[in-house]
C-alpha atoms as a PDB file:
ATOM      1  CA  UNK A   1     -16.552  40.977  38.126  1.00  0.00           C
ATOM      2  CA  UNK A   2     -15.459  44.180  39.896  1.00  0.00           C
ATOM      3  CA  UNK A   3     -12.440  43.979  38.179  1.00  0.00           C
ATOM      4  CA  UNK A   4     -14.046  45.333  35.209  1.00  0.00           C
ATOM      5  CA  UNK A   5     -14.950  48.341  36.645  1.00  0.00           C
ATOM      6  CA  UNK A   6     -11.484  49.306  37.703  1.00  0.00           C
ATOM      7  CA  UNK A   7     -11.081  51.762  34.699  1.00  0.00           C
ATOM      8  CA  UNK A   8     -13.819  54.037  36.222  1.00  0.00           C
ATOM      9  CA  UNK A   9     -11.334  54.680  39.870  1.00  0.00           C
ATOM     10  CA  UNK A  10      -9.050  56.748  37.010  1.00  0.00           C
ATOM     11  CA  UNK A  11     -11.761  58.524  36.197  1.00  0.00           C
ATOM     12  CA  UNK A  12     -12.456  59.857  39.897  1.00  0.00           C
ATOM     13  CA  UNK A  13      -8.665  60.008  40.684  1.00  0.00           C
ATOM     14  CA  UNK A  14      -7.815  62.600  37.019  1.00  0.00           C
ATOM     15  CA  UNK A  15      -9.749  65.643  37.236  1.00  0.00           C
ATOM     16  CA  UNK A  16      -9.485  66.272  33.611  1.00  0.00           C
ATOM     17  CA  UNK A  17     -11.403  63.250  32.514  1.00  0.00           C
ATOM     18  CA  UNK A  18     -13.547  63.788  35.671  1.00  0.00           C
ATOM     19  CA  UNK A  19     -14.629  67.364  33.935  1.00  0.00           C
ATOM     20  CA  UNK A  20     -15.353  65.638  30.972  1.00  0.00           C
ATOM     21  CA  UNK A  21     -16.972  62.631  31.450  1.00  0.00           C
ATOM     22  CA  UNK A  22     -19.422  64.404  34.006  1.00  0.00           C
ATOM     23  CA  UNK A  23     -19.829  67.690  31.047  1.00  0.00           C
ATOM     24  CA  UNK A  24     -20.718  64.326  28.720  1.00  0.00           C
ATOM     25  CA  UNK A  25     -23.434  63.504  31.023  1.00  0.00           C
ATOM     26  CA  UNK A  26     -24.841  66.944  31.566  1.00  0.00           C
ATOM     27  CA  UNK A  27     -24.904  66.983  27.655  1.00  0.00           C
ATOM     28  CA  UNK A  28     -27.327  63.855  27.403  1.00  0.00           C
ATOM     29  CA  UNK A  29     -30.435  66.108  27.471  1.00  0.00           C
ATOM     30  CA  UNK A  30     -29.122  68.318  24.521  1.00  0.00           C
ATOM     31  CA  UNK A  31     -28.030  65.634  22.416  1.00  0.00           C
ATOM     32  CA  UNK A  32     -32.085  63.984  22.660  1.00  0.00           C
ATOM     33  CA  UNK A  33     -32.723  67.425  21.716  1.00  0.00           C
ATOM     34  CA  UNK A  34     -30.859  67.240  18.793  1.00  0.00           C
ATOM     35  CA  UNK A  35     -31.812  63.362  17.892  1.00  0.00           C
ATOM     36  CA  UNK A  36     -35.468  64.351  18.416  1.00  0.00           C
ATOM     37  CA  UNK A  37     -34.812  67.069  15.405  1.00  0.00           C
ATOM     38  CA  UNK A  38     -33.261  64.634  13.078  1.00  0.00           C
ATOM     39  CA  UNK A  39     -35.829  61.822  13.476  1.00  0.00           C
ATOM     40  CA  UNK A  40     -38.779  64.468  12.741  1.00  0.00           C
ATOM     41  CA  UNK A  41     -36.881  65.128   9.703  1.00  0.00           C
ATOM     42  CA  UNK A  42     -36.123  61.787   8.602  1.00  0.00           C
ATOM     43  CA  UNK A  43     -40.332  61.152   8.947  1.00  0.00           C
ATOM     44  CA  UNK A  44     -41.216  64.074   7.340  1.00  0.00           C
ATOM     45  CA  UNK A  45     -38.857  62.772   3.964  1.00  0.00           C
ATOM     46  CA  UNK A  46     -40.231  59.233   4.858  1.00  0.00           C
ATOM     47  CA  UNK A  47     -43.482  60.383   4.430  1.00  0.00           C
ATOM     48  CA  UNK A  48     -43.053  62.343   1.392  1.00  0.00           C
ATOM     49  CA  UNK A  49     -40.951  59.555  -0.327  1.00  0.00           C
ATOM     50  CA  UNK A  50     -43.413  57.160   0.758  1.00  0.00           C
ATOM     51  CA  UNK A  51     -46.393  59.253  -1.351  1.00  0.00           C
ATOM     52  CA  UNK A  52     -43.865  59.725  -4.222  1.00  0.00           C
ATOM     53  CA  UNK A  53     -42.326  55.892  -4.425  1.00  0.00           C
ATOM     54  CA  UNK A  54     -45.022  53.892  -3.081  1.00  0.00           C
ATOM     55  CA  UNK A  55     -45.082  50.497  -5.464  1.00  0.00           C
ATOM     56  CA  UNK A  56     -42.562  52.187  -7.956  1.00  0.00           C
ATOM     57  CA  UNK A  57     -39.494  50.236  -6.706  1.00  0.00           C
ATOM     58  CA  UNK A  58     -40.918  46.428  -8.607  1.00  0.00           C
ATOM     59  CA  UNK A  59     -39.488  45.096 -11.401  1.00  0.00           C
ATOM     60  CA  UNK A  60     -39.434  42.002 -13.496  1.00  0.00           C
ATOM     61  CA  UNK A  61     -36.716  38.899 -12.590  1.00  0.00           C
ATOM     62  CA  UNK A  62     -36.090  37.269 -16.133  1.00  0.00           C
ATOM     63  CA  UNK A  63     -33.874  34.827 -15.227  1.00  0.00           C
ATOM     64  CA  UNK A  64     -36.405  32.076 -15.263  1.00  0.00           C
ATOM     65  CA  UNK A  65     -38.124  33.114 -18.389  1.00  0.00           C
ATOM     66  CA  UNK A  66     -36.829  31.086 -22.239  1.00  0.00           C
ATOM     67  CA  UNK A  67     -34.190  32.934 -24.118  1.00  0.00           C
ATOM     68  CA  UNK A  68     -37.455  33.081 -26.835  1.00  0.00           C
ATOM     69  CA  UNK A  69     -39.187  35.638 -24.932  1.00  0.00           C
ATOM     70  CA  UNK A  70     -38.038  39.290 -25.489  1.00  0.00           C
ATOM     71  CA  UNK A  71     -36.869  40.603 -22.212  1.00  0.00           C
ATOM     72  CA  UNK A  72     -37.489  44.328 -23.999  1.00  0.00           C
ATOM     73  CA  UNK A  73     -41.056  43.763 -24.716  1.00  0.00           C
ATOM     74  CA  UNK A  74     -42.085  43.597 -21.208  1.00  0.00           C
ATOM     75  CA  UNK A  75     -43.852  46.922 -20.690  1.00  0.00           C
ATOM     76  CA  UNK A  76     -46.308  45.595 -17.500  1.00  0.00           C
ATOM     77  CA  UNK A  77     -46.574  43.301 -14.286  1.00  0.00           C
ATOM     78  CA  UNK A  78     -49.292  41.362 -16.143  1.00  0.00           C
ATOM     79  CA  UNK A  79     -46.573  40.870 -19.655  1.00  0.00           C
ATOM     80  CA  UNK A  80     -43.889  39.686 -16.495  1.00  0.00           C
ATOM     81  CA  UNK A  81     -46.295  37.124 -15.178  1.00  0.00           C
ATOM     82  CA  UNK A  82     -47.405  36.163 -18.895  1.00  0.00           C
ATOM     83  CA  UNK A  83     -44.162  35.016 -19.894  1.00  0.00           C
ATOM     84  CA  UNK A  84     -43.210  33.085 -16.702  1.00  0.00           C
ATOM     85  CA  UNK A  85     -40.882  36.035 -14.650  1.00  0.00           C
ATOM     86  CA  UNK A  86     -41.437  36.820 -11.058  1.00  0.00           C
ATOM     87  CA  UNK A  87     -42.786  40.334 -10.510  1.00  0.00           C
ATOM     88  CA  UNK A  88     -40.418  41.479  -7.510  1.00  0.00           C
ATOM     89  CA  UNK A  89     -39.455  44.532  -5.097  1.00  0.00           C
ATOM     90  CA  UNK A  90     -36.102  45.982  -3.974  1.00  0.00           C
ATOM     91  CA  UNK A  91     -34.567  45.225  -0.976  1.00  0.00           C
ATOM     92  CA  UNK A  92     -34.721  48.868   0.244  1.00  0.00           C
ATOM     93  CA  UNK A  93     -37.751  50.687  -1.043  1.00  0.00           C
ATOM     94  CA  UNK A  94     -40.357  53.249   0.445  1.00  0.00           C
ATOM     95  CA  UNK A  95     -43.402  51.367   0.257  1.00  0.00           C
ATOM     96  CA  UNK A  96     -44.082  52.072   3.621  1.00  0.00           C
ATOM     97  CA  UNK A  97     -42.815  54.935   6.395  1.00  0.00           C
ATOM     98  CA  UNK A  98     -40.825  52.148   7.895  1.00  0.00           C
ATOM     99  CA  UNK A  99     -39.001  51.028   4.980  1.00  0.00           C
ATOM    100  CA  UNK A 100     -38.838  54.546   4.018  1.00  0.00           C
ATOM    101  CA  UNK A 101     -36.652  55.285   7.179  1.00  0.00           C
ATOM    102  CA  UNK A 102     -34.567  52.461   6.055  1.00  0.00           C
ATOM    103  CA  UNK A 103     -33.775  53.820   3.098  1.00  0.00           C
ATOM    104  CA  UNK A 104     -33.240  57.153   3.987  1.00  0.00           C
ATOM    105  CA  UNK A 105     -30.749  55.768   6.431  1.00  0.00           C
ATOM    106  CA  UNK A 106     -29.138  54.107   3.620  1.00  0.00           C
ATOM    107  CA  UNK A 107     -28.967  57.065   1.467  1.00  0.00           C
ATOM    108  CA  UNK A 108     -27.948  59.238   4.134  1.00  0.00           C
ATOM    109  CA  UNK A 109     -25.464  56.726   5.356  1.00  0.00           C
ATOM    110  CA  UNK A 110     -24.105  56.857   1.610  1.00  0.00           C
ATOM    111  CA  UNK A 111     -23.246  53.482   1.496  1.00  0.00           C
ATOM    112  CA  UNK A 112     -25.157  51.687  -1.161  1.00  0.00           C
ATOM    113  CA  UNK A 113     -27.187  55.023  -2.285  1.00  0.00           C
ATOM    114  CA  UNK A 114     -26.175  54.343  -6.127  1.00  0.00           C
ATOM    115  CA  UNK A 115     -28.878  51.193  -6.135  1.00  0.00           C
ATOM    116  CA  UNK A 116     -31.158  53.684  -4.610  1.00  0.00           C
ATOM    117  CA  UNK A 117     -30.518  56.420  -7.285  1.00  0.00           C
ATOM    118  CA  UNK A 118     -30.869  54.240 -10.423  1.00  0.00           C
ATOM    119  CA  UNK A 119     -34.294  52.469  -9.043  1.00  0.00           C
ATOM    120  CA  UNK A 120     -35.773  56.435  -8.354  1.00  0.00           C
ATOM    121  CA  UNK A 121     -34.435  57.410 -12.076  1.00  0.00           C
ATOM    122  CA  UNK A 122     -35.450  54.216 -13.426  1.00  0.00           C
ATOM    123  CA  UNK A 123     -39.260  54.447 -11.719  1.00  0.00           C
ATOM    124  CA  UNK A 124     -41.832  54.770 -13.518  1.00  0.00           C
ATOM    125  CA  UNK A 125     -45.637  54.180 -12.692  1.00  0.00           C
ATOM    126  CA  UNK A 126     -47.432  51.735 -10.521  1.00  0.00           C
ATOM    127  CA  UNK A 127     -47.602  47.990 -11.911  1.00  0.00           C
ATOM    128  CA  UNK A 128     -44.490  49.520 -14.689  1.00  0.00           C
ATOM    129  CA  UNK A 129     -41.860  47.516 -15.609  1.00  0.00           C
ATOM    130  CA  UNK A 130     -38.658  50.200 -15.303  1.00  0.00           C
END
C-alpha cells in the first residue's frame, strides 16, 4: 500500500517539481474562482435556452406508422398520434435548466453540436411537428 505513494518522496527530494506542485496548490482558490464564473454563465444561457426551447425539441417517430400514411402531412402532435407514430423528445434538449446544462456542455464540448444545430433550426412551436 505505501508503495504507491513512493512517487510523492521525488517530489520532496526535486525542488523544481517541489515549486510547482506546491504553486498548483496555492492556485486551487483561483481556479474555483474561475469555475464559479463559468458555471454562472453556463446558468444564465441555461436559463435563457430553457425559455426559448422549452417543448420545441419533439418530433414525430414514423417508423411504426403504414407506408399509406403521408409522413409530410403531419403538421401536429395530435396528426402523429392519429396515424399511429410516437410523439418523442431528443436525447439532449433544454426542457429544463438541468438538461439545458447538458446541452450546453455538449455544444460547448463541440462534440455532437450538429444534432443540436439542426433540432434549434428545425424548431418550430410547441406541440409542432419540425
Amino acid at each position: 500500500m505505501l508503495r504507491v505513494l513512493r512517487p510523492l518522496r521525488m517530489i520532496s527530494r526535486n525542488e523544481g517539481l517541489k515549486i510547482a506542485v506546491i504553486s498548483l496548490i496555492n492556485a486551487i482558490p483561483q481556479i474555483i474562482n474561475a469555475l464559479v464564473i463559468a458555471l454562472l454563465f453556463y446558468v444564465l444561457f441555461a436559463i435563457f435556452a430553457t425559455t426559448y426551447f422549452k417543448g420545441r425539441f419533439f418530433s414525430c417517430l414514423t417508423e411504426n406508422i403504414e407506408d399509406i400514411v403521408d409522413s409530410s402531412l403531419i403538421y401536429s402532435k395530435w396528426d402523429c398520434l392519429n396515424v399511429g407514430g410516437d410523439w418523442i423528445n431528443s436525447v439532449l434538449n433544454f426542457d429544463n435548466v438541468l438538461q439545458s446544462l447538458a446541452s450546453l456542455f455538449v455544444l460547448s464540448s463541440t462534440e455532437g453540436w450538429g444534432d443540436i444545430m439542426f433540432q434549434g433550426v428545425d424548431a418550430s412551436d410547441i406541440d409542432l411537428n419540425p
